[in-house]
Protein backbone atom coordinates (compact mmCIF):
# COMPACT_ATOMS: atom_id res chain seq x y z
CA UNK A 1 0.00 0.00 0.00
CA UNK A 2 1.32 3.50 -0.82
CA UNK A 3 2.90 5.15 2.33
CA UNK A 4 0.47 7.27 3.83
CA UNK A 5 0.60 11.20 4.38
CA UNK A 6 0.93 12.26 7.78
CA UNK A 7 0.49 15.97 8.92
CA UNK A 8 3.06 17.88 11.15
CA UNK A 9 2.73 18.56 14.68
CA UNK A 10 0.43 21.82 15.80
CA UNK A 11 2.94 25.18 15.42
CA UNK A 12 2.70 26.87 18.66
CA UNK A 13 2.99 30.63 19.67
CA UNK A 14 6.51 31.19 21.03
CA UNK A 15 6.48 30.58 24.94
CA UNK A 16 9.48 32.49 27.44
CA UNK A 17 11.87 29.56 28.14
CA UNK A 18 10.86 29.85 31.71
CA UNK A 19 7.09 29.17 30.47
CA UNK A 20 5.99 25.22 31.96
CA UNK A 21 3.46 23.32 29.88
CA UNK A 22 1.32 20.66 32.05
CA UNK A 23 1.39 17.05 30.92
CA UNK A 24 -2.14 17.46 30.47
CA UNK A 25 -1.68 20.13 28.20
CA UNK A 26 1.16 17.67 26.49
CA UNK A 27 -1.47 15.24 25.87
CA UNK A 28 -4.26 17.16 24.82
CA UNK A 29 -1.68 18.61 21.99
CA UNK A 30 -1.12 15.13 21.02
CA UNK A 31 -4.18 13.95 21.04
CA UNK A 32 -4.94 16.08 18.74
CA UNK A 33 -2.76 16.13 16.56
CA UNK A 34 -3.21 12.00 16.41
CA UNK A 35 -6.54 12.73 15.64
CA UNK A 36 -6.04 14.62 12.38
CA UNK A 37 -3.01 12.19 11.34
CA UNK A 38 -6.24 9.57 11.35
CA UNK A 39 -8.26 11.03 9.07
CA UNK A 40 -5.08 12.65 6.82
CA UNK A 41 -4.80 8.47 6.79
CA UNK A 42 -8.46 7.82 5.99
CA UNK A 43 -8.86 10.17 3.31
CA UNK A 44 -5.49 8.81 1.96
CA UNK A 45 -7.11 4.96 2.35
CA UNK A 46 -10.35 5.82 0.49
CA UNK A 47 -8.45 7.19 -2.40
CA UNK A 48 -6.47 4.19 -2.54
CA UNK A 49 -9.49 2.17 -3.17
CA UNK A 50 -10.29 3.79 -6.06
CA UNK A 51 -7.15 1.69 -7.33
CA UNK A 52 -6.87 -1.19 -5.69
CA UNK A 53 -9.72 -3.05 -4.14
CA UNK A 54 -8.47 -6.43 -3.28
CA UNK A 55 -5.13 -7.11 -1.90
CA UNK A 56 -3.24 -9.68 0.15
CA UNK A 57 -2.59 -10.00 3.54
CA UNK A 58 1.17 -9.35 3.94
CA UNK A 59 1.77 -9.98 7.53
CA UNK A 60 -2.02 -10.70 9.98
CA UNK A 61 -0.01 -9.78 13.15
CA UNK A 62 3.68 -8.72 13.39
CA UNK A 63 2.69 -4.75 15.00
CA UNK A 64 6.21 -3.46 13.51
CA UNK A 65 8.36 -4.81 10.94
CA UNK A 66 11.74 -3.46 11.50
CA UNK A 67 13.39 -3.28 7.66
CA UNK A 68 11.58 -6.52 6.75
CA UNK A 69 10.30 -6.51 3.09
CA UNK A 70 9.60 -9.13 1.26
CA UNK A 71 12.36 -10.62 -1.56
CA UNK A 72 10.84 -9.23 -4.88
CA UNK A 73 11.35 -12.98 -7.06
CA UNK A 74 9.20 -14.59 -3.83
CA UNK A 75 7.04 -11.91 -3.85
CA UNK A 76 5.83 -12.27 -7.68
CA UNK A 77 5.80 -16.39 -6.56
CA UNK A 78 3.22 -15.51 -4.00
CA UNK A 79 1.32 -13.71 -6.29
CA UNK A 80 1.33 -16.19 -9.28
CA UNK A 81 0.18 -19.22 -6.68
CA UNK A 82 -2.41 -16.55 -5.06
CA UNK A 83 -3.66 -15.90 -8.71
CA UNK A 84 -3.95 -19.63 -9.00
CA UNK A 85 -5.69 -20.64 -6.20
CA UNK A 86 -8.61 -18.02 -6.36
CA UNK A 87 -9.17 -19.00 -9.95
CA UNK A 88 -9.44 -22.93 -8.42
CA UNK A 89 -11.02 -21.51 -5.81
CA UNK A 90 -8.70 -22.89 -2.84
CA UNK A 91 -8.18 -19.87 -1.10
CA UNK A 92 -10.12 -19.43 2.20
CA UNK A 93 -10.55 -16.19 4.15
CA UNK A 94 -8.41 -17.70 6.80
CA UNK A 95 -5.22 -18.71 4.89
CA UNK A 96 -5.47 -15.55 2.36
CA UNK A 97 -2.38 -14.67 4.06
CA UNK A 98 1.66 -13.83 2.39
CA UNK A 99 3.66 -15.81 4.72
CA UNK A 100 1.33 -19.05 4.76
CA UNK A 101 1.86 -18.63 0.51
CA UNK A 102 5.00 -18.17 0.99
CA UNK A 103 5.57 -21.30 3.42
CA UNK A 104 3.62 -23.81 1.15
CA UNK A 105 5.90 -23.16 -1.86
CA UNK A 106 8.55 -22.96 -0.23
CA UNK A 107 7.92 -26.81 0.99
CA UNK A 108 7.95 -27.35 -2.74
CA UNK A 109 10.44 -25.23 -4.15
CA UNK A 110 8.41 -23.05 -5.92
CA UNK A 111 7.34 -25.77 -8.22
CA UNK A 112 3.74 -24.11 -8.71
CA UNK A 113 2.10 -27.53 -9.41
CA UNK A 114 3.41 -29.24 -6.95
CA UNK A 115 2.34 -26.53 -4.34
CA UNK A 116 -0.97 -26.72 -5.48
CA UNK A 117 -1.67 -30.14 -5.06
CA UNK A 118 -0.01 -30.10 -1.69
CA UNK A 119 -2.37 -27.09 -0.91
CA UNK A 120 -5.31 -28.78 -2.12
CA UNK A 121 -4.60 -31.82 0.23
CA UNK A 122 -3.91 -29.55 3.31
CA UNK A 123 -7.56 -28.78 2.96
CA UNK A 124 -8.89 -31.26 1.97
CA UNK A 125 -7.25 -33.19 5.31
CA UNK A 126 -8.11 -30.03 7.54
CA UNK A 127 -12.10 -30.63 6.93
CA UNK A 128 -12.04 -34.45 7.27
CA UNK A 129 -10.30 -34.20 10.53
CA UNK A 130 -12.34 -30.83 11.59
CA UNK A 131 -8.57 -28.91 12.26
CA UNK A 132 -10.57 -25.44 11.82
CA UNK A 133 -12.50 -25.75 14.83
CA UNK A 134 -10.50 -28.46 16.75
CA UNK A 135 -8.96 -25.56 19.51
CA UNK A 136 -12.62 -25.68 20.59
CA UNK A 137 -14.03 -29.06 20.13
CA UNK A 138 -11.42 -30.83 21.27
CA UNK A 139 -10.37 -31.16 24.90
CA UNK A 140 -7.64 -33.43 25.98
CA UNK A 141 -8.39 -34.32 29.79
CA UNK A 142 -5.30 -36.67 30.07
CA UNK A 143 -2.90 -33.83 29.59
CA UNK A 144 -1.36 -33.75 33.17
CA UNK A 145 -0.84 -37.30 33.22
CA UNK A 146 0.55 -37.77 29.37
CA UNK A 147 3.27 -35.11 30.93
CA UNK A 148 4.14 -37.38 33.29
CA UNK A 149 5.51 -40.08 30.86
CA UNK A 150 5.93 -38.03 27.82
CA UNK A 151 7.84 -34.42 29.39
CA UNK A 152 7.32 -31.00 26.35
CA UNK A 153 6.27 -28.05 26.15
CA UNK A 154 6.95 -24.79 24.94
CA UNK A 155 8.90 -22.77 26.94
CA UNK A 156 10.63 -18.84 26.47
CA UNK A 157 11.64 -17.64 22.81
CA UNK A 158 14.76 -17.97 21.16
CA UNK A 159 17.19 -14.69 20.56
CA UNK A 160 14.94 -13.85 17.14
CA UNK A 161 11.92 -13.52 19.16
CA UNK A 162 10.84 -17.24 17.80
CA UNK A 163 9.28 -19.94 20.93
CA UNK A 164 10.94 -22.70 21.79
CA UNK A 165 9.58 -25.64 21.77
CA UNK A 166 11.06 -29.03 24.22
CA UNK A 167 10.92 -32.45 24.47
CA UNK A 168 12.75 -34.65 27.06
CA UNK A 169 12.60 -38.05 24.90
CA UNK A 170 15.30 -39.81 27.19
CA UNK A 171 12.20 -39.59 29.62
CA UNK A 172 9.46 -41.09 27.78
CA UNK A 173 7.76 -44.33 28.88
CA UNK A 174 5.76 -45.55 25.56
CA UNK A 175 3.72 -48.08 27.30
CA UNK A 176 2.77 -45.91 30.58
CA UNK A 177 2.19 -43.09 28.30
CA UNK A 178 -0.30 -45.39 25.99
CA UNK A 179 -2.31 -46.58 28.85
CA UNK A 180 -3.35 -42.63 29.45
CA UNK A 181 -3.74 -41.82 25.99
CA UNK A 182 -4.29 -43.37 22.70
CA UNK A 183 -2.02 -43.05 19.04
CA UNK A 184 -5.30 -41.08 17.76
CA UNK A 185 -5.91 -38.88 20.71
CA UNK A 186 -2.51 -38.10 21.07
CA UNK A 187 -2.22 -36.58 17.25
CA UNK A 188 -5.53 -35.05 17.76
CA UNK A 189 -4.02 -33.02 20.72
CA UNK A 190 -0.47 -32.44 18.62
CA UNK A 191 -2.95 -30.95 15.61
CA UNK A 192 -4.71 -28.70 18.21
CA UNK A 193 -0.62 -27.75 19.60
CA UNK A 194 -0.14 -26.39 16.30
CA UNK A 195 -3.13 -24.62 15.45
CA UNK A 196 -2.46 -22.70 18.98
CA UNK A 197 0.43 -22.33 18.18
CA UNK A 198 -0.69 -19.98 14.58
CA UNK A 199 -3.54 -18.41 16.98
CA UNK A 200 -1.48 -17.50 20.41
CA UNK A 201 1.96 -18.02 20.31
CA UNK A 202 3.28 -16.52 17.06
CA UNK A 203 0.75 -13.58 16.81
CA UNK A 204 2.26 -12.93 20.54
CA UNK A 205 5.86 -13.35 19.25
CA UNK A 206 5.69 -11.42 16.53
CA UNK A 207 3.98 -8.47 19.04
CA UNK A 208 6.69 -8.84 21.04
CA UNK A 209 9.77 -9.76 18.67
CA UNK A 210 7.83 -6.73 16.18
CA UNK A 211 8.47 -8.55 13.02
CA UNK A 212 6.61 -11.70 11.53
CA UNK A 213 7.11 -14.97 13.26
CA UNK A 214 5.96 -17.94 12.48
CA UNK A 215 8.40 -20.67 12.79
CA UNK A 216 9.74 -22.20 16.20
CA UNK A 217 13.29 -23.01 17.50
CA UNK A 218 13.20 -27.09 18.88
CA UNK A 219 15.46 -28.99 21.52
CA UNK A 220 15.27 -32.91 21.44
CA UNK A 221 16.75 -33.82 24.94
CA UNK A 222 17.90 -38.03 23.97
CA UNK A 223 19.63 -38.11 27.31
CA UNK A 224 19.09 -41.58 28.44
CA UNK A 225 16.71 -42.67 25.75
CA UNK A 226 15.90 -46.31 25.55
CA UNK A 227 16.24 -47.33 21.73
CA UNK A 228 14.56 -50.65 22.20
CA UNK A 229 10.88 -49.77 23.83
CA UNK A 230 11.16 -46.35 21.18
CA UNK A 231 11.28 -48.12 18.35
CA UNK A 232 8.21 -48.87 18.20
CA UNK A 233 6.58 -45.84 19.76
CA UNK A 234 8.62 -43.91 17.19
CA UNK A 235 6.98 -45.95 14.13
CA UNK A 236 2.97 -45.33 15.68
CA UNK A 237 3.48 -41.75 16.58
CA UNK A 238 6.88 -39.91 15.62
CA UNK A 239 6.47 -40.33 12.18
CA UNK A 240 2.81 -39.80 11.96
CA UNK A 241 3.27 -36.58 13.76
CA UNK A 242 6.23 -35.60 10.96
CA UNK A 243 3.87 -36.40 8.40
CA UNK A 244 1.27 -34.62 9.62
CA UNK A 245 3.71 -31.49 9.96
CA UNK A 246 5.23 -32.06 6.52
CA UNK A 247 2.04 -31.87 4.85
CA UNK A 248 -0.01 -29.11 6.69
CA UNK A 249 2.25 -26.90 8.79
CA UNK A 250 5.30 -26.65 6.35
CA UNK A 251 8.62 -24.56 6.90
CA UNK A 252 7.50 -23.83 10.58
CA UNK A 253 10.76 -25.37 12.10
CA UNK A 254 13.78 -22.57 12.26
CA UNK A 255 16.02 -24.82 13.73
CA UNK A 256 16.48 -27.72 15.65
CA UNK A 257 18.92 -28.92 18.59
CA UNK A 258 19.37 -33.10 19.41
CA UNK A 259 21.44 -32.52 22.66
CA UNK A 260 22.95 -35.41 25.03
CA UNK A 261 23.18 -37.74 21.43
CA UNK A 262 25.54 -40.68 22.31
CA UNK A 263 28.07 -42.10 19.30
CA UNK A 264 25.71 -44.26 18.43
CA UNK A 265 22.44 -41.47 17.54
CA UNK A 266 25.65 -39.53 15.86
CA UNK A 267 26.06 -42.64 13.36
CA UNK A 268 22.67 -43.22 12.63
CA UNK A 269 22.22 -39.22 11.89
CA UNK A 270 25.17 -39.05 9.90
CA UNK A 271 23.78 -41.83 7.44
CA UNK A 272 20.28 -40.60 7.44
CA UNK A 273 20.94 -37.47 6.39
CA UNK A 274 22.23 -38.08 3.22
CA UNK A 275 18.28 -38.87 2.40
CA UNK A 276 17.08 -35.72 3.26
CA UNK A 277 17.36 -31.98 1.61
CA UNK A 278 20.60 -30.54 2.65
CA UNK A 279 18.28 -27.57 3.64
CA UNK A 280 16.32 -29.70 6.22
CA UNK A 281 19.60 -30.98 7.30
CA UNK A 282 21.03 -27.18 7.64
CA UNK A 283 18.44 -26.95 10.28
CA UNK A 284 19.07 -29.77 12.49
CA UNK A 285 22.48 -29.98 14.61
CA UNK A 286 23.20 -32.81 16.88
CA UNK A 287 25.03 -32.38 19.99
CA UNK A 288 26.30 -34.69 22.43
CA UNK A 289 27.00 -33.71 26.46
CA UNK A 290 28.80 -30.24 25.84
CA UNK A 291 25.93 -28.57 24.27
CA UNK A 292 25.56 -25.56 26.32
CA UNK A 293 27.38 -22.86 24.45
CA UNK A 294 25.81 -23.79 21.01
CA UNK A 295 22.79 -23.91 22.91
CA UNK A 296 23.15 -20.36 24.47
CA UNK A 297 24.52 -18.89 21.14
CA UNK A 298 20.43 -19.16 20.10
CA UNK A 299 19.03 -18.74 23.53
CA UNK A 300 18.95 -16.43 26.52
CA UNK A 301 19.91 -18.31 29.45
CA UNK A 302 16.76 -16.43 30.86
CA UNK A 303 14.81 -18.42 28.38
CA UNK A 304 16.70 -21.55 28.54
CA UNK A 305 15.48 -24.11 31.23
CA UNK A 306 18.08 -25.44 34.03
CA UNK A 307 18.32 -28.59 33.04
CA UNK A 308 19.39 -27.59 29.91
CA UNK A 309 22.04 -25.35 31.14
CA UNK A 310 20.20 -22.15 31.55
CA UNK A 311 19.00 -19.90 34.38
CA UNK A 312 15.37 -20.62 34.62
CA UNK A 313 13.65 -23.18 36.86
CA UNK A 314 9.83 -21.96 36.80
CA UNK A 315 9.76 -23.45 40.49
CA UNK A 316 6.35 -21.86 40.86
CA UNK A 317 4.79 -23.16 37.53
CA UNK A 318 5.75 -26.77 38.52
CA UNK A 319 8.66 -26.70 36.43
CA UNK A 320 9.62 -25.50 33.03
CA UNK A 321 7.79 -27.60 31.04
CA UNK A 322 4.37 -26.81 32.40
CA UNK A 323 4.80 -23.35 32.47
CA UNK A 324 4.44 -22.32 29.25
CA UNK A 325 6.45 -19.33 29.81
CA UNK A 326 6.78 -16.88 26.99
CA UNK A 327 4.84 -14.02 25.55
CA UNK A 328 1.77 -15.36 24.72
CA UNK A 329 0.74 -15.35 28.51
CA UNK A 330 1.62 -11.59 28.60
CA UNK A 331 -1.88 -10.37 29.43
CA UNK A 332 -1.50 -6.98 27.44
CA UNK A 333 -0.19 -8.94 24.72
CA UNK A 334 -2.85 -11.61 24.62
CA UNK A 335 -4.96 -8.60 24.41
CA UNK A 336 -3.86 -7.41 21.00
CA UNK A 337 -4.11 -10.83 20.02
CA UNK A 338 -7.79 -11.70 21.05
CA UNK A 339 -8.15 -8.23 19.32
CA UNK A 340 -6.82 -9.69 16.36
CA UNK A 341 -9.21 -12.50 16.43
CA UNK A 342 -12.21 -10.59 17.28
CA UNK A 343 -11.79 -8.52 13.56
CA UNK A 344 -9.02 -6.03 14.21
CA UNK A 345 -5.95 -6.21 12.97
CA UNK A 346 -1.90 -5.07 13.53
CA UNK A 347 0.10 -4.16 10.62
CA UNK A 348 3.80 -3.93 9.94
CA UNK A 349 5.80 -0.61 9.99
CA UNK A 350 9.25 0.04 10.27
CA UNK A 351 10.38 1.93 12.85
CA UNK A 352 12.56 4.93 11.47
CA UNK A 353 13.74 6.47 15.58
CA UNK A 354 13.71 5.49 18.62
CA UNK A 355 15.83 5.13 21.82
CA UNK A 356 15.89 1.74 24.20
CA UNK A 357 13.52 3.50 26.71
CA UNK A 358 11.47 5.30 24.18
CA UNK A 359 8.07 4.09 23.55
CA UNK A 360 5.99 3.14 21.30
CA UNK A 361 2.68 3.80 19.52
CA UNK A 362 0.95 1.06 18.10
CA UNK A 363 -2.68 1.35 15.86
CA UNK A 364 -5.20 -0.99 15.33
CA UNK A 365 -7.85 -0.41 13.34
CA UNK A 366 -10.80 -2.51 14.60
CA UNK A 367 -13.41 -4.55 12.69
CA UNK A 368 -16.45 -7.37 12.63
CA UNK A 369 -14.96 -8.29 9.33
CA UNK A 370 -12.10 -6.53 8.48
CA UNK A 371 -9.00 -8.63 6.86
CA UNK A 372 -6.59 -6.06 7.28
CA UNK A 373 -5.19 -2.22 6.70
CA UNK A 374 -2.01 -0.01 6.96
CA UNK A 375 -1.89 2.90 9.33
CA UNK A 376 0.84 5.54 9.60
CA UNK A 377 2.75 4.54 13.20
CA UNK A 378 4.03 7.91 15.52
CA UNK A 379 5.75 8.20 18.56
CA UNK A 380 4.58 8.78 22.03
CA UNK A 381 6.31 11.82 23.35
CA UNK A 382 5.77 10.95 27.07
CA UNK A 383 7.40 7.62 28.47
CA UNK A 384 4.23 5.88 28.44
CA UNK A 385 3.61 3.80 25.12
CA UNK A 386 0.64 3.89 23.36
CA UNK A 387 -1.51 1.81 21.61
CA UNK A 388 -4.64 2.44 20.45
CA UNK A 389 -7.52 0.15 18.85
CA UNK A 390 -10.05 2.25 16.23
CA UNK A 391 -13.08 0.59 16.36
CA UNK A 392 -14.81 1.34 13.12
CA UNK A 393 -18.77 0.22 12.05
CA UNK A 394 -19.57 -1.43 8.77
CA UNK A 395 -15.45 -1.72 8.23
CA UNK A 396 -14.98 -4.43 5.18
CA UNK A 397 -12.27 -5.51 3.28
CA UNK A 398 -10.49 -8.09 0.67
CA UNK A 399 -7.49 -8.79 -0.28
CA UNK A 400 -5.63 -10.06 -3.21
CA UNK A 401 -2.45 -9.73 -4.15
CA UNK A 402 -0.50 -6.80 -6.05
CA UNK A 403 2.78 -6.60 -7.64
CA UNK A 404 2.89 -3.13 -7.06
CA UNK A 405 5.99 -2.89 -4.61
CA UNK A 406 7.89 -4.85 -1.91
CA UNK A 407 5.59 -3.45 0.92
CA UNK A 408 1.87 -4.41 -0.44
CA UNK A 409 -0.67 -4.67 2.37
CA UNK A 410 -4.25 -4.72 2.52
CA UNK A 411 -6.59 -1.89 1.74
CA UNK A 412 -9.66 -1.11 3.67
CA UNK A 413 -13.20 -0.23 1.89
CA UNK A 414 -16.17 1.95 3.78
CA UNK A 415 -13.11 3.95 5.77
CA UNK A 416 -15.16 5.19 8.89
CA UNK A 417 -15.51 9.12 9.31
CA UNK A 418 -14.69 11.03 12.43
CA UNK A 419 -17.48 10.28 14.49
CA UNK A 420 -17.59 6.53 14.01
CA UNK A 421 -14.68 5.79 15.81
CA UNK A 422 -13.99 4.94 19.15
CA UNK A 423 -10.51 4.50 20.45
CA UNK A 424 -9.35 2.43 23.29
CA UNK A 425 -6.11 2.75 25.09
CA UNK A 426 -3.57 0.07 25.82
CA UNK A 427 -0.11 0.00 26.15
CA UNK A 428 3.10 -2.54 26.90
CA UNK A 429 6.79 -1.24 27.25
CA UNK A 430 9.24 -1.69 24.42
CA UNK A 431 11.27 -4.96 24.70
């Protein structure tokens, strides 16, 4: 979307240096003068339609994008598989989205056949296993006890912002985990992992992290891990649950850390390997006992559990594993995000000045049925940062995609005048 016009700050008589101005009078000024940057932006926005009425959805949730623009060759991929799928009409409301595109073909190296296919099969295997609505309809009561015999979780975020995601399999007891559970539940709970996952935990990264996240940083703990009784339990569930991955939730691994492997894991990696793309291999790195720095070089030892040589012990969460620590449980950030889900929306900008301590103001236009819009970002001038969520009537929009430039978002349609908006105040300190 074209850059939008924003207006200059009120000129004020001259004051005597001596003169003090209130806060309140501070914040009046710039209320104001946020006010008329809004409709400057509005009037800007309904022009725009006149051009472009359907767009796509360059990033659903990442608040600021800090000099992230898209790579121009992917971008005119993303457009050509877009074009594609709306003519076979494959393209739901919910997935109408760059990154997802952008994912998918990348799974397939661009090979636009092939990506369709795979696409087409994603959905088709989403509504025979009913993955759209399974965060609701599904409840797994035998979580605390599959924990027990099967230790993972998600736990902190890696250095880019990305969650980090754990499994102790040197822990897990296949056949006292199976007498909780079954093979069937068990995937039906992973499925549900991963669609939280694209709900809460990246939209809350990629708040936080203010760029687009949607892939996840892994550590495989094999300390002590009893080859004979996994076998087995690796052939029923594993590789169901990398299929399952593979097929629907592609390119959502960043990287991936197999610590305590013994001489004999390091064999059996080293031969396997040569099977698989050097750029899934690129990924993976397999550690034996001295793992710590490697580890560290990726993680904040604030993020990094104990046990795995970090600082953190979550002693009141009942340990690291069942804490789910990170920002998704930030309640001002889940609040953006639930704001997200409820119709509004949080688009990228890049942030051109600002100090560690400064803060930062954040807009979100809000929406029944809004897919998404760009709005000029400012700068609080107090130390309190502000974000503020535009609740509009009637707001619709659609998006397709557009060639036009690197940074092509979403246009809005019915842009609300002055007196249909309400705005609500929020705020969260820089990180």
């Amino acid at each position: 979307m074209p850059e939008m016009v924003s207006t200059h700050e009120d000129v004020w008589e001259k004051r005597s240096d001596r003169e003090i101005i209130s806060e309140d009078e501070k914040r009046r000024r710039r209320m104001r003068s946020l006010r008329r940057k809004a409709i400057n932006g509005s009037s800007r926005i309904t022009h725009n339609l006149r051009k472009h009425n359907r767009r796509l959805v360059h990033c659903q949730f990442a608040s600021i994008s800090i000099e992230e623009f898209p790579d121009e060759e992917e971008e005119k991929a993303v457009n050509a598989f877009h074009q594609v799928l709306i003519e076979k009409d494959l393209l739901p409301a919910q997935h109408r989205d760059y990154h997802t595109l952008l994912r998918f073909l990348k799974a397939r190296k661009f090979d636009l056949d092939k990506v369709v296919h795979m696409w087409a099969e994603m959905l088709k295997w989403r509504k025979e296993n009913g993955v759209d609505s399974i965060i609701q309809d599904f409840l797994y009561d035998e979580h605390e006890e599959v924990q027990q015999y099967y230790p993972h979780g998600y736990h902190g975020v890696d250095k880019g912002g990305r969650p980090v995601y754990i499994e102790r399999l040197g822990k897990i007891e296949p056949s006292k985990l199976m007498s909780v559970t079954t093979v069937e539940r068990f995937l039906k709970y992973h499925i549900q992992g991963f669609e939280k996952a694209f709900a809460e935990k990246f939209p809350a990264c990629s708040i936080a992290a203010k760029r687009h996240i949607d892939s996840s940083t892994t550590i495989l703990d094999v300390q002590g891990l009893n080859w004979m009784s996994f076998g087995k339990f690796a052939h029923d569930l594993v590789l169901r649950m990398q299929r399952i991955d593979g097929n629907n939730y592609p390119e959502t691994l960043h990287q991936m850390f197999i610590v305590n492997a013994g001489s004999g894991f390091k064999c059996l990696w080293n031969w396997a390997k040569g099977f698989l793309d050097p750029k899934t291999t690129a990924k993976i790195h397999v550690l034996g006992t001295k793992y710590q720095t490697k580890l560290l070089e990726a993680i904040d030892a604030s993020q990094l559990p104990d046990f795995l040589g970090g600082s953190c012990s979550c002693q009141n969460q009942g340990g690291c594993l069942r804490s789910d620590k990170g920002p998704w449980n930030d309640p001002q950030i889940t609040k953006l995000v639930q704001a997200l889900h409820d119709g509004e929306s949080i688009y990228p900008r890049k942030i051109t000045n600002f100090s560690d301590n400064d803060d930062l103001e954040i807009k979100l236009i809000a929406s029944k049925d809004l897919s998404s819009k760009m709005v000029p970002d400012s700068f609080s001038a107090s130390g309190d940062s502000e974000i503020k969520l535009i609740d509009s009537k009637d707001l619709r929009s659609q998006t397709v995609p557009t060639s036009s430039g690197p940074c092509s978002h979403s246009t809005m349609e019915g842009t609300p005048s002055c007196s249909d908006v309400r705005e609500i105040k929020l705020s969260f300190p820089l990180q």
